[in-house]
Protein backbone atom coordinates (compact mmCIF):
# COMPACT_ATOMS: atom_id res chain seq x y z
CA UNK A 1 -24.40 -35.55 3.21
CA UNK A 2 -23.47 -35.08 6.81
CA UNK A 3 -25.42 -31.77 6.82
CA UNK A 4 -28.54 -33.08 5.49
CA UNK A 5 -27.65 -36.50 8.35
CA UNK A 6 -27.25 -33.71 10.98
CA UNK A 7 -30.51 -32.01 10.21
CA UNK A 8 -32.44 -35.23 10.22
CA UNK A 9 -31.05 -36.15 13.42
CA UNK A 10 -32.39 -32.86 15.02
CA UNK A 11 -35.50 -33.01 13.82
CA UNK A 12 -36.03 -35.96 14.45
CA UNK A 13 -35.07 -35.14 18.23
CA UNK A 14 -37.56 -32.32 17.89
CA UNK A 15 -39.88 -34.59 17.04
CA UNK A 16 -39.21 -37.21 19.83
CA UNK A 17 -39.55 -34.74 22.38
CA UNK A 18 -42.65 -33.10 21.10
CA UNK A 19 -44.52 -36.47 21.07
CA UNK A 20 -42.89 -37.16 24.29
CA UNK A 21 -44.45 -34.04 25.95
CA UNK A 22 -48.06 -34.87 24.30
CA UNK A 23 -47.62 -38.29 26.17
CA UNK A 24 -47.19 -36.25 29.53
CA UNK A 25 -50.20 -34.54 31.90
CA UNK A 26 -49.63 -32.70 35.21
CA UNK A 27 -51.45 -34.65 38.28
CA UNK A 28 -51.59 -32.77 41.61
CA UNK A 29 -52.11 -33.99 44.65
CA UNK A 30 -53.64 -32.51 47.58
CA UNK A 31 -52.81 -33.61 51.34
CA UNK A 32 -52.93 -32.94 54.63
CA UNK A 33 -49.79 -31.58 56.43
CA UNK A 34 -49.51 -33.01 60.28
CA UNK A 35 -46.97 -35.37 58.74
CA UNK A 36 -44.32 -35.49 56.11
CA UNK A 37 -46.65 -33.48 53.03
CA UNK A 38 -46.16 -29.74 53.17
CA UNK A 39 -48.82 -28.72 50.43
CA UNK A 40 -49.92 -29.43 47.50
CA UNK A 41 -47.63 -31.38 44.61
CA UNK A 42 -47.51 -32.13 41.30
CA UNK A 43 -46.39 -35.65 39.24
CA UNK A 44 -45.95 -36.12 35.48
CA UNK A 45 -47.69 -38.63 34.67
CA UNK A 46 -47.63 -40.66 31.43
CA UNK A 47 -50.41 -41.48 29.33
CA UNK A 48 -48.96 -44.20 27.38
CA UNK A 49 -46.60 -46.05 30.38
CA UNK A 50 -48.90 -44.71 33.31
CA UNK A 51 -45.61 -44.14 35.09
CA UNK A 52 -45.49 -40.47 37.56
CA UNK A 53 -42.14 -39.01 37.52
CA UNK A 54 -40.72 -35.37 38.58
CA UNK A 55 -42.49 -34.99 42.04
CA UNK A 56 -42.27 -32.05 43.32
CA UNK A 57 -43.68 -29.39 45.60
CA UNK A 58 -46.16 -27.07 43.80
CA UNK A 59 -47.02 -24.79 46.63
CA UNK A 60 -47.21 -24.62 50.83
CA UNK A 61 -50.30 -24.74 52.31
CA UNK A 62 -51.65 -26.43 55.18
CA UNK A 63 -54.41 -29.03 55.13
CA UNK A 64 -55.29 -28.83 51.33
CA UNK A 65 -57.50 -32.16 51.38
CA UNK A 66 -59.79 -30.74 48.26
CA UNK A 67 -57.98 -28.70 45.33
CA UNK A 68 -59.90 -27.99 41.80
CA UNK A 69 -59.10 -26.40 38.85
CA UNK A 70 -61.26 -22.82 37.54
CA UNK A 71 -62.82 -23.35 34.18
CA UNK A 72 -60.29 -22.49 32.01
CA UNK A 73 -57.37 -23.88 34.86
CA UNK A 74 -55.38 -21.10 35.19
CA UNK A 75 -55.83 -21.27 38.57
CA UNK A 76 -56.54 -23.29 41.30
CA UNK A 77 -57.96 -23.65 44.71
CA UNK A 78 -58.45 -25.29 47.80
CA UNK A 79 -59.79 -25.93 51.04
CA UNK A 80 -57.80 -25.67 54.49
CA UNK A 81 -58.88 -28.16 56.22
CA UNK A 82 -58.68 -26.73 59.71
CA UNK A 83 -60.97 -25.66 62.70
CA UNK A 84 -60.31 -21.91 60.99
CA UNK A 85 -61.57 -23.29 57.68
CA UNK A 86 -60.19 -21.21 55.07
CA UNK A 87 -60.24 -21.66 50.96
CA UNK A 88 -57.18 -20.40 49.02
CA UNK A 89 -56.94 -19.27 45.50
CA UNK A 90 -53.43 -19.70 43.47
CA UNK A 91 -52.16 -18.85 39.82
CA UNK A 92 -50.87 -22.11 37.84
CA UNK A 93 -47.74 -20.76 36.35
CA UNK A 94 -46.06 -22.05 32.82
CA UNK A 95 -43.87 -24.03 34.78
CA UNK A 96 -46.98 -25.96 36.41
CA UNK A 97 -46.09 -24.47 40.02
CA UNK A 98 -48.95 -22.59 41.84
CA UNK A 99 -48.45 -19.32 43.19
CA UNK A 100 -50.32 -18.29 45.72
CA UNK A 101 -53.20 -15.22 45.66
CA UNK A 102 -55.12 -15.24 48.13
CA UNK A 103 -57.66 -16.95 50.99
CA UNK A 104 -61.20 -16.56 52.06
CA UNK A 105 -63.11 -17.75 55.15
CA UNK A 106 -65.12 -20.15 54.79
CA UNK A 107 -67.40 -19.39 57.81
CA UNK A 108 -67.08 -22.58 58.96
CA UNK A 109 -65.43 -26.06 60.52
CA UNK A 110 -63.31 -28.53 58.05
CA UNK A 111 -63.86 -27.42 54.78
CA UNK A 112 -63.79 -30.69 52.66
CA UNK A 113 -64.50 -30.23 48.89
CA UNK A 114 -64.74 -27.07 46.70
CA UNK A 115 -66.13 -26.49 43.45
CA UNK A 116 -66.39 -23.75 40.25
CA UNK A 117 -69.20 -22.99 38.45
CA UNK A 118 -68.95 -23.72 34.77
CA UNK A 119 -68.62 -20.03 33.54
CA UNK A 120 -65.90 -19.81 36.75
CA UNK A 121 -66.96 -17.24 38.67
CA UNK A 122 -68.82 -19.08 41.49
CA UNK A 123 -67.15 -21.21 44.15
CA UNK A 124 -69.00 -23.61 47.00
CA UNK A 125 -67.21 -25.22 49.71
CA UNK A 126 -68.70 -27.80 51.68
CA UNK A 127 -67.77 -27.11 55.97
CA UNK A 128 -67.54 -30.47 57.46
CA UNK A 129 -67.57 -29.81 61.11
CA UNK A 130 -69.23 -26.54 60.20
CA UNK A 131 -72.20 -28.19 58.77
CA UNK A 132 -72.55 -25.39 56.00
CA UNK A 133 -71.50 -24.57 52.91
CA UNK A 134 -70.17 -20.40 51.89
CA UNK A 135 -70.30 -19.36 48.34
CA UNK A 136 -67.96 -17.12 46.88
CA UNK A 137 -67.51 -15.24 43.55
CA UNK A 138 -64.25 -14.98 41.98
CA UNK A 139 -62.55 -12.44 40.34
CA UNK A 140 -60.97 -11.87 37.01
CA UNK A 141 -57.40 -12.30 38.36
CA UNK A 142 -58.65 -15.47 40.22
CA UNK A 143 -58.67 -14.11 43.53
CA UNK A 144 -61.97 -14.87 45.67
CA UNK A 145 -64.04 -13.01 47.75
CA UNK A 146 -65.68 -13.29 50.90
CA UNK A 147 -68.78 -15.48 50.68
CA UNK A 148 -71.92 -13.71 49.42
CA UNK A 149 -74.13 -16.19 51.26
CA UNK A 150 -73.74 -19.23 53.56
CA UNK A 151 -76.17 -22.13 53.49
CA UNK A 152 -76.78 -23.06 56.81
CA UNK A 153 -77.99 -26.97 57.24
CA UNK A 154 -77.31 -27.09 61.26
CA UNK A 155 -80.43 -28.22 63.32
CA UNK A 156 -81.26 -28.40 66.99
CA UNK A 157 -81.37 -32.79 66.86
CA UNK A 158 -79.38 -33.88 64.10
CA UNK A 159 -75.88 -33.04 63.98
CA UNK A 160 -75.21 -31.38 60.04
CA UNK A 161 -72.04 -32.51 57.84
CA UNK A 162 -71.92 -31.29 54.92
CA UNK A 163 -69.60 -33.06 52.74
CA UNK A 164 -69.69 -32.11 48.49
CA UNK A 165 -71.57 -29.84 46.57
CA UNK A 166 -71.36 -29.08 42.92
CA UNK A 167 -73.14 -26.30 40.38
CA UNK A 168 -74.80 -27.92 37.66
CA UNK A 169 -76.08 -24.93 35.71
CA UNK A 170 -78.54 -22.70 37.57
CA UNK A 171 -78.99 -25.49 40.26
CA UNK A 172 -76.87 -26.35 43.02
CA UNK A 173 -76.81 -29.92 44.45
CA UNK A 174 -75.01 -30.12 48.15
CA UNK A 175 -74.62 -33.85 50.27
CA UNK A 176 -75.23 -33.61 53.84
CA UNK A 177 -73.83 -36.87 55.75
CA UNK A 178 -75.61 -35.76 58.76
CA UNK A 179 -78.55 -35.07 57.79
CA UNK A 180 -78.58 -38.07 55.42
CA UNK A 181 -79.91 -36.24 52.42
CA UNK A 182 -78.82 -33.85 49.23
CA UNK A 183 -80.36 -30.73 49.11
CA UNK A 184 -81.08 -28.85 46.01
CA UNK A 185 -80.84 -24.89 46.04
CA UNK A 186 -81.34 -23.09 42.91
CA UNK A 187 -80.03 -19.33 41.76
CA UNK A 188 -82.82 -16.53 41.79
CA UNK A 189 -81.89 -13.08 42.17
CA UNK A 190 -78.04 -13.84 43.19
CA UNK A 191 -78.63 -15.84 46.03
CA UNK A 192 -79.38 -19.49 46.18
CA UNK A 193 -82.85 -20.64 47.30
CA UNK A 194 -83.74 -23.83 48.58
CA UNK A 195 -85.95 -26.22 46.09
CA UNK A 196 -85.61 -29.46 48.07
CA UNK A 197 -83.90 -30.70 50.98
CA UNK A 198 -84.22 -34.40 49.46
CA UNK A 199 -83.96 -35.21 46.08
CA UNK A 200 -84.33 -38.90 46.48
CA UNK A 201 -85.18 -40.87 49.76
CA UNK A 202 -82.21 -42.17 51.00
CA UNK A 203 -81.82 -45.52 53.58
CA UNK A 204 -81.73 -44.63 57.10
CA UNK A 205 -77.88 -43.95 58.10
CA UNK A 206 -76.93 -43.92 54.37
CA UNK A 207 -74.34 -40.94 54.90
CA UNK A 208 -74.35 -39.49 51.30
CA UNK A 209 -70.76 -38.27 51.08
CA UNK A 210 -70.40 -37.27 47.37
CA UNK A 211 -72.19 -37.89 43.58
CA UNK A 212 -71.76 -37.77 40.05
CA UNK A 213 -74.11 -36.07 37.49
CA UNK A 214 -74.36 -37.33 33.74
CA UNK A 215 -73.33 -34.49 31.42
CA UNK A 216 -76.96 -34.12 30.75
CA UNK A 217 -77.95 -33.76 33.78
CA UNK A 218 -80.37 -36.54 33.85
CA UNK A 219 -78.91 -39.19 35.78
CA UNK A 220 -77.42 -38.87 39.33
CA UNK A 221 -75.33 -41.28 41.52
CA UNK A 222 -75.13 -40.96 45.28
CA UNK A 223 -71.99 -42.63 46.85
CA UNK A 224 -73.13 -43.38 50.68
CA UNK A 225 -70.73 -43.32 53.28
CA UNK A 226 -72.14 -45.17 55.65
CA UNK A 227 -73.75 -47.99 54.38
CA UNK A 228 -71.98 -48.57 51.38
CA UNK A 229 -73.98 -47.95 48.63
CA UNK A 230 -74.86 -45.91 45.43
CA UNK A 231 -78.27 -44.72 44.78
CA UNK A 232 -79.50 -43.81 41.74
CA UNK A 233 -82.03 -41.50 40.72
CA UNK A 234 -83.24 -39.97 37.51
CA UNK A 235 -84.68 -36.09 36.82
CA UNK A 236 -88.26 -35.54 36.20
CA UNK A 237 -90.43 -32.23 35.18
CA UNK A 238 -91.37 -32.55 39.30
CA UNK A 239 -87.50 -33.27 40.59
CA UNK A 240 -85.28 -37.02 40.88
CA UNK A 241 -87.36 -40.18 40.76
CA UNK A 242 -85.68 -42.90 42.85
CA UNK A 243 -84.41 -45.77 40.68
CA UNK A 244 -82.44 -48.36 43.10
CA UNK A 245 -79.08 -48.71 45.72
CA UNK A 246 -77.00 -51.10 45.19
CA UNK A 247 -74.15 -52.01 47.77
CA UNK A 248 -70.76 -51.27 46.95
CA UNK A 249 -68.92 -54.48 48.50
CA UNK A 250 -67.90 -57.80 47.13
CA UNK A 251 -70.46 -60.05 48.14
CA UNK A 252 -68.13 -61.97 50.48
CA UNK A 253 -66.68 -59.05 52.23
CA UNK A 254 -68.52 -58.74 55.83
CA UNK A 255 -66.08 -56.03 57.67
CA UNK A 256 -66.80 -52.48 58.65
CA UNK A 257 -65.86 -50.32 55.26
CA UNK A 258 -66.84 -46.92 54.31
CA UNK A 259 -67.05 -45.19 50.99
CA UNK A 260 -65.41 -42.14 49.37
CA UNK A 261 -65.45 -40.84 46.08
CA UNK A 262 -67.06 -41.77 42.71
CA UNK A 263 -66.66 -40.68 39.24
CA UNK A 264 -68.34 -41.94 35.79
CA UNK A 265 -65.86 -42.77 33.08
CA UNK A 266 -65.30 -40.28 30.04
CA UNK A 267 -68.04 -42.14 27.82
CA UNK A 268 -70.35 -42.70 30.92
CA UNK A 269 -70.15 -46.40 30.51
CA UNK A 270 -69.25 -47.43 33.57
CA UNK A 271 -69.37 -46.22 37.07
CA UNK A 272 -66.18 -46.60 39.49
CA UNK A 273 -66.20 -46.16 43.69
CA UNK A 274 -63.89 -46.63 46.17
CA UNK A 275 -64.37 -48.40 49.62
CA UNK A 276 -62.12 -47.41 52.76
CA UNK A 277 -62.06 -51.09 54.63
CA UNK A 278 -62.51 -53.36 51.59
CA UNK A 279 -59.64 -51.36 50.42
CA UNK A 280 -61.12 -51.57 46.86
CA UNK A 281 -62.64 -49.83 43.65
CA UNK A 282 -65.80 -51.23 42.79
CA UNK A 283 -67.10 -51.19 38.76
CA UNK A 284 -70.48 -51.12 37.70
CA UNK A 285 -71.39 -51.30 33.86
CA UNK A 286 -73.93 -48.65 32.97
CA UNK A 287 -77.51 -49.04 31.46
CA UNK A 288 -77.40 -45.47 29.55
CA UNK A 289 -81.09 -45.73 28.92
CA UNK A 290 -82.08 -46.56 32.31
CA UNK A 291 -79.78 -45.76 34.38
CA UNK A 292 -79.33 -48.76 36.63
CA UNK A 293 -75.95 -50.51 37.23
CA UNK A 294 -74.67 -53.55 37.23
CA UNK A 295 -71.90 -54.75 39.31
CA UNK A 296 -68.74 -56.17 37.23
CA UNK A 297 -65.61 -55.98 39.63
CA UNK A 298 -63.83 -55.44 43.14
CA UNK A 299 -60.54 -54.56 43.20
CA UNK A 300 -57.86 -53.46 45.65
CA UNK A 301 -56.23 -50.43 45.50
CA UNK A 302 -52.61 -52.03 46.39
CA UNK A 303 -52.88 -49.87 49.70
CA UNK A 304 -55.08 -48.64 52.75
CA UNK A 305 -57.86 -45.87 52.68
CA UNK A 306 -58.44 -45.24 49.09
CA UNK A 307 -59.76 -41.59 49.67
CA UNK A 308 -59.85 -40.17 46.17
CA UNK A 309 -59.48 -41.42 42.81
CA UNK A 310 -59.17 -39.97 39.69
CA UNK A 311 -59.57 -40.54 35.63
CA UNK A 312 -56.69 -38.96 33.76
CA UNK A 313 -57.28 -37.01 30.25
CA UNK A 314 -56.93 -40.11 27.81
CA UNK A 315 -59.80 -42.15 29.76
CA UNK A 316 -57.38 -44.68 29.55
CA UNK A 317 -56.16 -45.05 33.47
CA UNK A 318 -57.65 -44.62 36.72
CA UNK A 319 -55.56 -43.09 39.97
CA UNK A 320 -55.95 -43.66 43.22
CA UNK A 321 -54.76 -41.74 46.75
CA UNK A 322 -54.30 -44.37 49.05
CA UNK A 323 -54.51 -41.78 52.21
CA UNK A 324 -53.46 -44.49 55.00
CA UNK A 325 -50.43 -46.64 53.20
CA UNK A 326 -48.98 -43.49 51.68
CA UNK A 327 -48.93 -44.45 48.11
CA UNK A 328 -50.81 -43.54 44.60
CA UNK A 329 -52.04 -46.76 43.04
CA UNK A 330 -52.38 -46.47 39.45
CA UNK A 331 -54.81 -48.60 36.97
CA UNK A 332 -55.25 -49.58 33.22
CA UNK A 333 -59.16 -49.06 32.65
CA UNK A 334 -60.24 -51.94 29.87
CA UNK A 335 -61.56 -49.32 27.10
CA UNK A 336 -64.61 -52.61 26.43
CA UNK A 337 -65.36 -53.57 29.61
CA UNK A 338 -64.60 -50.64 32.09
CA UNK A 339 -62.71 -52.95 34.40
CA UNK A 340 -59.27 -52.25 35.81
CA UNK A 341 -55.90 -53.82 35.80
CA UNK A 342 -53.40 -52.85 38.60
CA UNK A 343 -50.54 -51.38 36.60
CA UNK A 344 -48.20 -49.77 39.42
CA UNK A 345 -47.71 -47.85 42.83
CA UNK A 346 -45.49 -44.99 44.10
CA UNK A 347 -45.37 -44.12 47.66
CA UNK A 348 -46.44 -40.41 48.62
CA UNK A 349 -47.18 -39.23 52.14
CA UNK A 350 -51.24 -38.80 52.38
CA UNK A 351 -52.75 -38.50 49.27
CA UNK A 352 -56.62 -37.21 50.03
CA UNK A 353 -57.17 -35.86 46.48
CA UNK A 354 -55.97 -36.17 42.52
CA UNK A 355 -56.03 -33.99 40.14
CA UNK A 356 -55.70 -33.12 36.26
């Protein structure tokens, strides 16, 4: 009897900590490095509690303000956000630390975001100061090469920031602040030619900083800097008709504020933003059949400079890097209504970027 007691106890141990480690996802965390950060780090976080645990040090680097996964994310990379802007490749090992593989120039100033192609063997990083953005293929061990082409956007008058781009199967969309528009380049004969260098008119001063894309492809959503505003647009046969910009603010908020990032949620219900000044993400409910939104909530972070934010795996919570106040804010997202619920913070020294 106390055989068959012992057995059930072990299994059922087996079986606590296999459900245990289903509850838990690895969130890193990129930073920049003239303070307390040294690189890039990693959380457990859990998807039933939304509590992050086990921090820890994935990997030196300096400046990595953008990391992403590859497509199948056994490896990772990101930008060095320095005057020497560089983009390094590393190798996510079992135990969820990075090793490192190698860097690339990235021909230009500040490199702020990065991104992979969909079959993963195409990155573009955006240059900041640089006002450019270098492509690079990647190799079957990870590592990346030098850029095959660099898209210049710099002009005589206007002075170029280019701030996101991302691949969205043979087209490649890419948000110039400066220049106050997104371009649209397009692969033909492995090189990437220019289709449009607007889209979608955008507002004088706008400062188009990053977007989201439906899966589909049909729908975009412009997050503007500089005004504080999303603009929507919708693809045609002859490009993106305009559909509306909506602000970004609480109606009763009158202070300087700037956005950041913006991400649709798993089912592409709802649309989230944050705003540096208001201190806040803002919600907007989704029309899926025409696109427009519709403003539901303003919330604060719990903390100062929300730079990036992030959806974890379940859909079910919403993290955000709180770059200023040194903390990671984290959210309950309302599966009916989209909105979020402040759940709990943990301090970290500058959080620019999450990631799952």
């Amino acid at each position: 009897m106390r055989l068959y007691f012992s057995i059930f106890l072990i299994a059922l141990t087996l079986f606590n900590c296999k459900s245990e480690s289903n509850l838990l996802s690895t969130l890193y965390i990129g930073t920049y490095t003239d303070g307390d950060s040294k690189g890039i780090y990693q959380f457990q976080f859990n998807s039933e509690t939304g509590a992050l645990t086990e921090k820890q040090l994935a990997t030196t680097s300096v400046n990595p303000s953008f990391i992403t996964y590859s497509a199948d994310k056994n490896y990772m990379y990101a930008v060095n956000e320095t005057e020497n802007g560089t983009v390094s490749a590393f190798k996510v090992e079992t135990d969820k630390t990075l090793t490192f593989i190698n860097k690339a120039s990235t021909h230009g100033e500040h490199p702020c975001h990065i991104a992979i192609n969909e079959q993963g063997n195409k990155a573009v990083v955006s240059n900041y100061t640089g006002g450019n953005f270098s492509l690079h293929t990647i190799k079957d061990d990870g590592a990346l090469n030098e850029a095959f082409q660099v898209l210049e956007h710099k002009t005589d008058s206007i002075v170029s920031h280019a701030h996101s781009a991302q691949f969205f199967k043979t087209d490649l969309y890419a948000t110039d602040l400066g220049l106050n528009a997104v371009f649209n380049y397009r692969l033909s004969n492995q090189t990437y030619k220019l289709i449009s260098p607007s889209i979608v008119d955008l507002e004088n001063e706008s400062g188009p900083r990053h977007f989201s894309l439906t899966n589909d492809g049909k729908y975009i959503y412009i997050i503007n800097e500089l005004s504080s505003t999303i603009t929507s647009a919708k693809k045609t046969e002859n490009g993106f008709e305009f559909i509306e910009t909506i602000s970004t603010l609480d109606d009763d908020f009158n202070d300087a504020s700037y956005c950041a990032d913006i991400h649709l949620s798993k089912d592409e219900q709802f649309l989230y933003g944050s705003n540096r000044g208001e201190n806040s993400i803002v919600v907007f409910k989704r029309d899926v059949t025409s696109g427009k939104l519709n403003k539901i909530q303003n919330i604060s972070v719990h903390g100062d400079w929300p730079r990036n934010f992030t959806i974890d795996p379940t859909g079910k919570f919403l993290l955000v890097a709180n770059q200023k106040s040194n903390n990671i804010s984290v959210f309950t997202i309302d599966e009916t209504s989209g909105k979020l619920s402040f759940l709990n913070a943990v301090e970290f020294p500058s959080p620019v970027c999450l990631l799952f």
